[in-house]
Protein backbone atom coordinates (compact mmCIF):
# COMPACT_ATOMS: atom_id res chain seq x y z
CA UNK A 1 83.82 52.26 269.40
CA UNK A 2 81.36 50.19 271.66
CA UNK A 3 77.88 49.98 270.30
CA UNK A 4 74.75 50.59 272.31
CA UNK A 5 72.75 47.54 273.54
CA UNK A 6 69.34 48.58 274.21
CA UNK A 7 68.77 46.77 278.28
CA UNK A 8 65.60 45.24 276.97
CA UNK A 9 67.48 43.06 274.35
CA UNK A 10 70.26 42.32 276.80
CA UNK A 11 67.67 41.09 279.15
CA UNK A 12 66.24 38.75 276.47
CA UNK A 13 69.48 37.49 275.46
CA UNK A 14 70.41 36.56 279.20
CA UNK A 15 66.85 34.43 279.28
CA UNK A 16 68.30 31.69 276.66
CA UNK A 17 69.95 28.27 277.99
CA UNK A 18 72.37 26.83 276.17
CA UNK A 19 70.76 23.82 275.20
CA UNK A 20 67.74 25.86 273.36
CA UNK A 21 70.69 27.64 271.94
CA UNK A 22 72.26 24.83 270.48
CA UNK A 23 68.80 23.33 269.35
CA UNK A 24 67.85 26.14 267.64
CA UNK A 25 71.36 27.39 266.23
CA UNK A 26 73.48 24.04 266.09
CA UNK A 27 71.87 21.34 266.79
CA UNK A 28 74.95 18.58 264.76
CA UNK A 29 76.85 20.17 268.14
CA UNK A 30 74.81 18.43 270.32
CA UNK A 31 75.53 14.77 271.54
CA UNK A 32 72.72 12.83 274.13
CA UNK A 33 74.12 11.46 277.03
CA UNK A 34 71.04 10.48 278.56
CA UNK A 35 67.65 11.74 279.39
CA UNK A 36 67.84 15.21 279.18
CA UNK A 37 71.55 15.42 279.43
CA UNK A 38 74.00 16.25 276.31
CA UNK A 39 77.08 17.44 276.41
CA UNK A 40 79.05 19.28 273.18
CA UNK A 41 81.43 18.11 270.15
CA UNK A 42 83.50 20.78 270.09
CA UNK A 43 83.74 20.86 274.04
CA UNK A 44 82.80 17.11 275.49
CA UNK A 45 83.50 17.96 278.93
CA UNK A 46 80.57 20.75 279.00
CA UNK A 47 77.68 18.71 280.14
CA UNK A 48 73.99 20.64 280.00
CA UNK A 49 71.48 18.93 282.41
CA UNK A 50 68.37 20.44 284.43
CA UNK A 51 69.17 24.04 282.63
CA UNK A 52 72.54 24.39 283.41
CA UNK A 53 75.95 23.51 281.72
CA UNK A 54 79.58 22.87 283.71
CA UNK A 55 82.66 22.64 281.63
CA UNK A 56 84.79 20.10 283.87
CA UNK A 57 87.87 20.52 282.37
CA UNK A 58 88.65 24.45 283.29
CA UNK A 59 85.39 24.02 286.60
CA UNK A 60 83.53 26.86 284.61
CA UNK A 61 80.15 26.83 284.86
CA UNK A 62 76.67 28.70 284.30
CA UNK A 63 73.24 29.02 282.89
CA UNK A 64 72.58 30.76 280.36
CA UNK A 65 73.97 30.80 276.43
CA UNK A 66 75.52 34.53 277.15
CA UNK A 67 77.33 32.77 279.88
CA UNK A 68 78.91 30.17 277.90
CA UNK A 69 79.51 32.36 275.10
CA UNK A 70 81.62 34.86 277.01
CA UNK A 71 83.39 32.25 278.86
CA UNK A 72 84.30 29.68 276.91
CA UNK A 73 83.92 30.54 273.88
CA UNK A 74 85.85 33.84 274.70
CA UNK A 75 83.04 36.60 272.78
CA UNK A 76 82.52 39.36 274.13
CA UNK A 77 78.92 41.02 274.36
């Protein structure tokens, strides 16, 4: 049964990058490459710089948490 997202909270949850994701939910996860550039533990070929993130290994890429979420961690909204 699929659950009803209200568009308001969908709309917030597309606003957060990943990095203030991390920050505020994992921070351990995060490892500084240089100024203003970290890239992930768990995944160290995703690099976040500038308010993005690219995954080199599989060329994914995007900007927000939801997008990293749903594509490489595989959840699904």
């Amino acid at each position: 049964m699929t659950k009803f997202i209200p568009k308001e909270l969908v709309k917030k949850a597309k606003e957060i990058d990943l990095l203030t994701y991390f920050m505020n939910n994992n921070p351990s996860e995060l490892v500084k490459k240089g100024i203003g550039t970290y890239s992930l533990k768990a995944h160290d070929s995703v690099i976040i710089s500038n308010g993005l993130w690219h995954r080199f290994s599989t060329n994914q890429a995007g900007k927000t948490a939801v997008d990293y979420l749903i594509k490489v961690e595989k959840m699904t909204f």
